[in-house]
N, C-alpha and C. Protein backbone atom coordinates (compact mmCIF):
# COMPACT_ATOMS: atom_id res chain seq x y z
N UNK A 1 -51.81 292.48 133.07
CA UNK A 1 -51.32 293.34 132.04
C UNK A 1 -49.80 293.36 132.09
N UNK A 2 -49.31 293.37 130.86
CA UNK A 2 -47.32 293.21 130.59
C UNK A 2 -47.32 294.71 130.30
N UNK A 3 -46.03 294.75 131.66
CA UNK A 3 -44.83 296.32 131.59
C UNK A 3 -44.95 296.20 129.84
N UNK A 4 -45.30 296.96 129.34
CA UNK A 4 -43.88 297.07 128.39
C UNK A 4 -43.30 298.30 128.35
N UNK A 5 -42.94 298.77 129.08
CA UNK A 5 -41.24 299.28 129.16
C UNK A 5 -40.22 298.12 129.32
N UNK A 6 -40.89 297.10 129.93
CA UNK A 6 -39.53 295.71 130.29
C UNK A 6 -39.70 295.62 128.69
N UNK A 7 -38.20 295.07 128.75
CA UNK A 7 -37.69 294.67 127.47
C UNK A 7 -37.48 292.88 127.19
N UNK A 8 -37.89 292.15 126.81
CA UNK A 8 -38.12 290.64 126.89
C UNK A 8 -36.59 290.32 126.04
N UNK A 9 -35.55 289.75 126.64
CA UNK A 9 -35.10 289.03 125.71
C UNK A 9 -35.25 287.83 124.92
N UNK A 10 -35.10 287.77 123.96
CA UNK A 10 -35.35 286.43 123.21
C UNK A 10 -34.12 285.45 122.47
N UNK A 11 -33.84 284.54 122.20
CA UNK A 11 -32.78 283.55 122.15
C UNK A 11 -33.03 283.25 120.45
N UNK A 12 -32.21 283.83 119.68
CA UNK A 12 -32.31 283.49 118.32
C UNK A 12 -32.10 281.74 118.00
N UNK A 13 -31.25 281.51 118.76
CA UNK A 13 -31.06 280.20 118.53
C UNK A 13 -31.37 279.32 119.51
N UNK A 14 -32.10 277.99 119.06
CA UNK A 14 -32.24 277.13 120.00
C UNK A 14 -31.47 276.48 120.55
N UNK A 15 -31.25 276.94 121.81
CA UNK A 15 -30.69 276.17 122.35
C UNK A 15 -31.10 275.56 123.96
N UNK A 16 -31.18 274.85 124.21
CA UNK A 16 -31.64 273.85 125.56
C UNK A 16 -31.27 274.47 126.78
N UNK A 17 -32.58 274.87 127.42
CA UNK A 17 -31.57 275.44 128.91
C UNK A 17 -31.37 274.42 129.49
N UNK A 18 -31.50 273.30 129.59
CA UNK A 18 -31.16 272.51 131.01
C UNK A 18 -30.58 271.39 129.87
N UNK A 19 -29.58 270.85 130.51
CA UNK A 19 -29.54 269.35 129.93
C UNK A 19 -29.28 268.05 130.60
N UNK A 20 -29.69 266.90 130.19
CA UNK A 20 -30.29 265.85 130.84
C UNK A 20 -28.61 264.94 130.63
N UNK A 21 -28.01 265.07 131.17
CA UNK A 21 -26.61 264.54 130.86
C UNK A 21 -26.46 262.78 131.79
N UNK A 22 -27.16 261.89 130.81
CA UNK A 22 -26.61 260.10 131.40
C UNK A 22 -25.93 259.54 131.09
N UNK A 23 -25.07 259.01 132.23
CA UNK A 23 -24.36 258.37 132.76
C UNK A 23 -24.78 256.78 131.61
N UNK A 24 -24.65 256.02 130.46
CA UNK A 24 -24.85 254.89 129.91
C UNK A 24 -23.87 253.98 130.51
N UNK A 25 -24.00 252.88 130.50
CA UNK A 25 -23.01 251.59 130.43
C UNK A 25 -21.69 251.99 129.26
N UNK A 26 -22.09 251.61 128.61
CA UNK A 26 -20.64 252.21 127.58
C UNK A 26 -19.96 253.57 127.97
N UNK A 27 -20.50 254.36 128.26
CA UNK A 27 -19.94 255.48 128.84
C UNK A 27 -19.06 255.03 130.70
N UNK A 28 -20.20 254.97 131.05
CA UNK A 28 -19.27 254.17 132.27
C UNK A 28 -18.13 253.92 132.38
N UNK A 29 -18.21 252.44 131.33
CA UNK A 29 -17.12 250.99 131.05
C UNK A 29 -15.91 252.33 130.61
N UNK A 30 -16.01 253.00 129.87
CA UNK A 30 -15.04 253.61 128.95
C UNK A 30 -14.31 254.19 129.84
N UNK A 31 -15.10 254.80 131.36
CA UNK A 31 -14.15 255.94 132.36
C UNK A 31 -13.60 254.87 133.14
N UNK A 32 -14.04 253.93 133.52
CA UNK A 32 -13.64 252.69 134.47
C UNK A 32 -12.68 252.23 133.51
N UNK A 33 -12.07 251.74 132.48
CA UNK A 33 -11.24 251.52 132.13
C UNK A 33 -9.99 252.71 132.08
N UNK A 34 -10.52 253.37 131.83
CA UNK A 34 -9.73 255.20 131.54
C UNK A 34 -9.12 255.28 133.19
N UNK A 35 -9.80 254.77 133.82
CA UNK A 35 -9.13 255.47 135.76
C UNK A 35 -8.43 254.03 136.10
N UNK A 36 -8.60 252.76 135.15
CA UNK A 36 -7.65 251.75 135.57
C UNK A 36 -6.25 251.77 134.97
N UNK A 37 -6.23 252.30 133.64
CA UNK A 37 -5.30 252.65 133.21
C UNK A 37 -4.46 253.42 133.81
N UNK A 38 -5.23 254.25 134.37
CA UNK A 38 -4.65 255.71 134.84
C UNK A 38 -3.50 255.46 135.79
N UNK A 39 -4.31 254.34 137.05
CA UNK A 39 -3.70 253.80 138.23
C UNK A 39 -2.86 252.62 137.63
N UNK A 40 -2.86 251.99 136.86
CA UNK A 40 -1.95 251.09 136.61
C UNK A 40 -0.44 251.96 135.69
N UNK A 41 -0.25 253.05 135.71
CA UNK A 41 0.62 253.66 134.65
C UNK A 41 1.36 254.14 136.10
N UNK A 42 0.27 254.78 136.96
CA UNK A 42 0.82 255.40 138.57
C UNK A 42 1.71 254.66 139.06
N UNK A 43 1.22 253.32 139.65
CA UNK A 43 1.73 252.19 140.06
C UNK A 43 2.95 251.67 139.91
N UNK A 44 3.28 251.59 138.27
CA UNK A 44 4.32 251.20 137.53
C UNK A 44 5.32 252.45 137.37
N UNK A 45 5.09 253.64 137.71
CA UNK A 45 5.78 254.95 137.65
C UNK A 45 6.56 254.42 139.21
N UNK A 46 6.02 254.59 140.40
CA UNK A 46 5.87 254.39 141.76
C UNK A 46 6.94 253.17 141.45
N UNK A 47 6.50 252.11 141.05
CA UNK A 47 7.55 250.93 141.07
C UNK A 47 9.06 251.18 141.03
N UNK A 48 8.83 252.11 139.48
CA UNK A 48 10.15 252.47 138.74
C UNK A 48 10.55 253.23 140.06
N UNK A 49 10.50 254.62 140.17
CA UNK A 49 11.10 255.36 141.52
C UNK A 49 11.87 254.47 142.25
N UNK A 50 11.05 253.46 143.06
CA UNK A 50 11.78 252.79 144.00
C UNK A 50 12.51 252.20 143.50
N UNK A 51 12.51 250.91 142.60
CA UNK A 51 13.53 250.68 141.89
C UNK A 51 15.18 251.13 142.19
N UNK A 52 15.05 252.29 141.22
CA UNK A 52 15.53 253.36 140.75
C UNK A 52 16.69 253.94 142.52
N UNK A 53 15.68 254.18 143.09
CA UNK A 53 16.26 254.79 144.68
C UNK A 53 16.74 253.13 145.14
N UNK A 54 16.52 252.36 144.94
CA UNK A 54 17.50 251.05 145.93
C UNK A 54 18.83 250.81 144.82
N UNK A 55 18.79 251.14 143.75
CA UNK A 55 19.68 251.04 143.29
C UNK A 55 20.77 252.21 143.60
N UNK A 56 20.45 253.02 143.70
CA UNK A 56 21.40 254.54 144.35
C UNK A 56 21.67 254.16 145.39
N UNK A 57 20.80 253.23 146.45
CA UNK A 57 21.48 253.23 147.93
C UNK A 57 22.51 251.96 147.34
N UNK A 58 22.02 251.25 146.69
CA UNK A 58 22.87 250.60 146.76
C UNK A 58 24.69 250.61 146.82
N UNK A 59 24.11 251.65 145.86
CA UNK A 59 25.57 252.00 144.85
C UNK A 59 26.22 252.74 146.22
N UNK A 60 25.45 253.65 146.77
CA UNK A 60 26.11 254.73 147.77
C UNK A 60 26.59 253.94 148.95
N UNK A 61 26.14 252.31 149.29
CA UNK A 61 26.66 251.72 150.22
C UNK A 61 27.78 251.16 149.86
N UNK A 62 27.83 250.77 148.70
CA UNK A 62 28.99 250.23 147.92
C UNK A 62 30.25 251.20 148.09
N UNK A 63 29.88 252.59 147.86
CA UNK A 63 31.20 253.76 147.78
C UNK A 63 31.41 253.73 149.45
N UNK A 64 30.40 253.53 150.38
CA UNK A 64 30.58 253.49 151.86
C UNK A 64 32.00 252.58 152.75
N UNK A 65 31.49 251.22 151.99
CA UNK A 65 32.33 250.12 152.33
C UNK A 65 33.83 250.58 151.43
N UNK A 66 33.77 250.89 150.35
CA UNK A 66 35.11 251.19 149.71
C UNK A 66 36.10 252.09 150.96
N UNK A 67 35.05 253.98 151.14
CA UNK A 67 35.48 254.60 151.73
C UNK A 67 35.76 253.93 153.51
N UNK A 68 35.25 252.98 154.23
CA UNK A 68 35.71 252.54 155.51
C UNK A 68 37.49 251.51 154.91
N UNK A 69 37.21 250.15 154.02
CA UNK A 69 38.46 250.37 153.60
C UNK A 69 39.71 251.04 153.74
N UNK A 70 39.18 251.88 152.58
CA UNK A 70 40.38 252.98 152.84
C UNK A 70 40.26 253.87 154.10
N UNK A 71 39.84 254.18 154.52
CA UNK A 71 40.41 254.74 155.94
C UNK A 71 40.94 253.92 157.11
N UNK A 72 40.44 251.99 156.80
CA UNK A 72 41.36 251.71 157.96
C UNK A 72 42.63 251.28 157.08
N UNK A 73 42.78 251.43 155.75
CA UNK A 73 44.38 251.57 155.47
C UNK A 73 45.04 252.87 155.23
N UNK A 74 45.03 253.47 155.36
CA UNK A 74 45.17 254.88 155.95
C UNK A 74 45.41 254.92 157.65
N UNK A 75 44.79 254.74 158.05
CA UNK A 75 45.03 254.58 159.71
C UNK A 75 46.23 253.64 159.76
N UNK A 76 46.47 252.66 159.18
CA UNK A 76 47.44 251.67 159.54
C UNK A 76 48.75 252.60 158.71
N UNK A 77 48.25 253.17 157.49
CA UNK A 77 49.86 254.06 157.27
C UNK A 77 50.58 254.96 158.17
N UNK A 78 49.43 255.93 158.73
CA UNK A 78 49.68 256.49 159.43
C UNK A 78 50.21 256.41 161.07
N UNK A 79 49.81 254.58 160.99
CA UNK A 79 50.48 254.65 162.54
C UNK A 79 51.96 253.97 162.14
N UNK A 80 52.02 253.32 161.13
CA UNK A 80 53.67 252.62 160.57
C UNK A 80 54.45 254.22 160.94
N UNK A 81 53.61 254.93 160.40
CA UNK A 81 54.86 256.22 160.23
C UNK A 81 54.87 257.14 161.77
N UNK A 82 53.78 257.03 162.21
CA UNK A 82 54.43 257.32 163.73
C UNK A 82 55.29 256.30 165.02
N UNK A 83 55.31 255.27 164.36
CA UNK A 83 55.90 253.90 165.08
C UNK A 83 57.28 254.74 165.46
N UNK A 84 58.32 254.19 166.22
CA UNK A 84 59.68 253.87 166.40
C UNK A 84 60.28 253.89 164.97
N UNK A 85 60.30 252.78 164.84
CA UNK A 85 61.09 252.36 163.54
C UNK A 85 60.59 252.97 163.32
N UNK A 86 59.19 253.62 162.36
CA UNK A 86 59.15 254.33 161.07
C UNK A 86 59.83 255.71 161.33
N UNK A 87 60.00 256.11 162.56
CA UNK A 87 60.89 257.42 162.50
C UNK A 87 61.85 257.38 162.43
N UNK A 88 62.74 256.16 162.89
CA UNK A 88 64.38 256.18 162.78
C UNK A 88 64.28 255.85 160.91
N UNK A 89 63.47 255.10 160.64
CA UNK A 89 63.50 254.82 158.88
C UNK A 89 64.01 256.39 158.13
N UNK A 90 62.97 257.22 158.76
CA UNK A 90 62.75 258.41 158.18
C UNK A 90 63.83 259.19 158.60
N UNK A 91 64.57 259.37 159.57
CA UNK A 91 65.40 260.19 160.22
C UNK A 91 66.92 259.32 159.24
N UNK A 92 67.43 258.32 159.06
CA UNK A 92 68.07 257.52 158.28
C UNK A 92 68.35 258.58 157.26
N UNK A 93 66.74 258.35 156.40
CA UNK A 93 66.30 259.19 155.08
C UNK A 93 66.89 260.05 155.37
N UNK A 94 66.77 261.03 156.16
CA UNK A 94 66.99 262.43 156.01
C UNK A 94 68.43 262.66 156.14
N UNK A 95 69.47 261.65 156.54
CA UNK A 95 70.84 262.07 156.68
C UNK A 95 71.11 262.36 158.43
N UNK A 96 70.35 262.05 159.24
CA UNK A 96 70.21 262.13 160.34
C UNK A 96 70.93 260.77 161.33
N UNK A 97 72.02 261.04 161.67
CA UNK A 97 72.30 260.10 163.18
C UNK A 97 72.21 260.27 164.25
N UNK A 98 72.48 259.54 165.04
CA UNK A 98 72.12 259.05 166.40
C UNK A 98 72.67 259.56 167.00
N UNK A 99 72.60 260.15 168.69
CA UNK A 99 73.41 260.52 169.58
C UNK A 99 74.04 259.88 170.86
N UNK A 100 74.95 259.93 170.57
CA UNK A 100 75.74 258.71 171.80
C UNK A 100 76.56 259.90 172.57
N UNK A 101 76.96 259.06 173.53
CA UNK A 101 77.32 259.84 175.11
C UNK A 101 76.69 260.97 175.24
N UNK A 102 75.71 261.04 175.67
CA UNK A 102 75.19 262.58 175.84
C UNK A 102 75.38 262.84 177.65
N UNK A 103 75.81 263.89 178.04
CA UNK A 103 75.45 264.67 179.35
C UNK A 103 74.37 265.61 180.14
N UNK A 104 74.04 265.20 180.80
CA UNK A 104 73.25 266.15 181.47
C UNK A 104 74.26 267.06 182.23
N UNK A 105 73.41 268.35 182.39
CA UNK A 105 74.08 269.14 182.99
C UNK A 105 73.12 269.33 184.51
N UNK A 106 73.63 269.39 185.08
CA UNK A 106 72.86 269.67 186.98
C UNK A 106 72.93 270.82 187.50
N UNK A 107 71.98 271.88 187.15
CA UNK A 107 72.13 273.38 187.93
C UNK A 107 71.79 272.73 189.70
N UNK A 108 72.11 273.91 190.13
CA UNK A 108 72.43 273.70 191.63
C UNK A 108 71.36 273.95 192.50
N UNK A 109 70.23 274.97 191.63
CA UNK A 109 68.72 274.84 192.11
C UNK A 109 67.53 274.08 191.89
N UNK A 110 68.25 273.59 190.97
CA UNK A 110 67.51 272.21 189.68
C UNK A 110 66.29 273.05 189.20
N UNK A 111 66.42 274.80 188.64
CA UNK A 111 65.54 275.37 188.15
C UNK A 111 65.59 275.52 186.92
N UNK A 112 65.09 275.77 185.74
CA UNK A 112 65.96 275.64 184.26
C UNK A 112 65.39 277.42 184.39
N UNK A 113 64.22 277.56 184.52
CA UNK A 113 63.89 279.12 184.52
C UNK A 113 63.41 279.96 185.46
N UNK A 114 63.70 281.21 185.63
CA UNK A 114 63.35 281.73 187.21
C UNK A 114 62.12 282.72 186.64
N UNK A 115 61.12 283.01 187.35
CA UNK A 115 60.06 284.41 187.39
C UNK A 115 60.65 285.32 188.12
N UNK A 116 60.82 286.08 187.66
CA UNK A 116 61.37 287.56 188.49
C UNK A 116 60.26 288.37 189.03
């Protein structure tokens, strides 16, 4: 014997509870082409990147070698101008001569400064 106090629902419209969802050949072929594509677009993305990054190192080794260059001509300016000559050059420049006969003077303790 049926409750009826239960209340039965019923489905106005037909619709399928379960469905039988296959996998065909054409369906297949269509995703197997769809996931080769997929990976061949990856691939060629991946390519480009690298590409792309050896050309930056490149370039950045290129500014490398420039920048060693210039710092060993730079080093070589900088030692012309601490040389001998380059200071008498410079001292010249400035209106600066030379000192001839110079004296020492001889304290008698040969101390120049005392601690008290």
């Amino acid at each position: 014997m049926k409750n009826k106090n239960k209340k039965e629902w019923t489905n106005d419209y037909s619709v399928p509870t379960t469905t039988n969802f296959y996998f065909g050949t054409k369906t297949f072929n269509i995703i197997l082409i769809c996931l080769i594509i997929l990976t061949g677009f990856l691939y060629l993305s991946q390519v480009n990147a690298s590409a792309v990054k050896g050309y930056i190192i490149r370039d950045l080794e290129m500014k490398l070698e420039e920048a060693k260059v210039n710092y060993k001509d730079l080093e070589l300016e900088s030692q012309a101008h601490q040389s001998v000559g380059g200071m008498a050059a410079k001292a010249q420049e400035l209106g600066m001569v030379g000192v001839e006969n110079v004296e020492y003077i001889q304290l008698p303790g040969g101390e120049v400064a005392v601690v008290k």
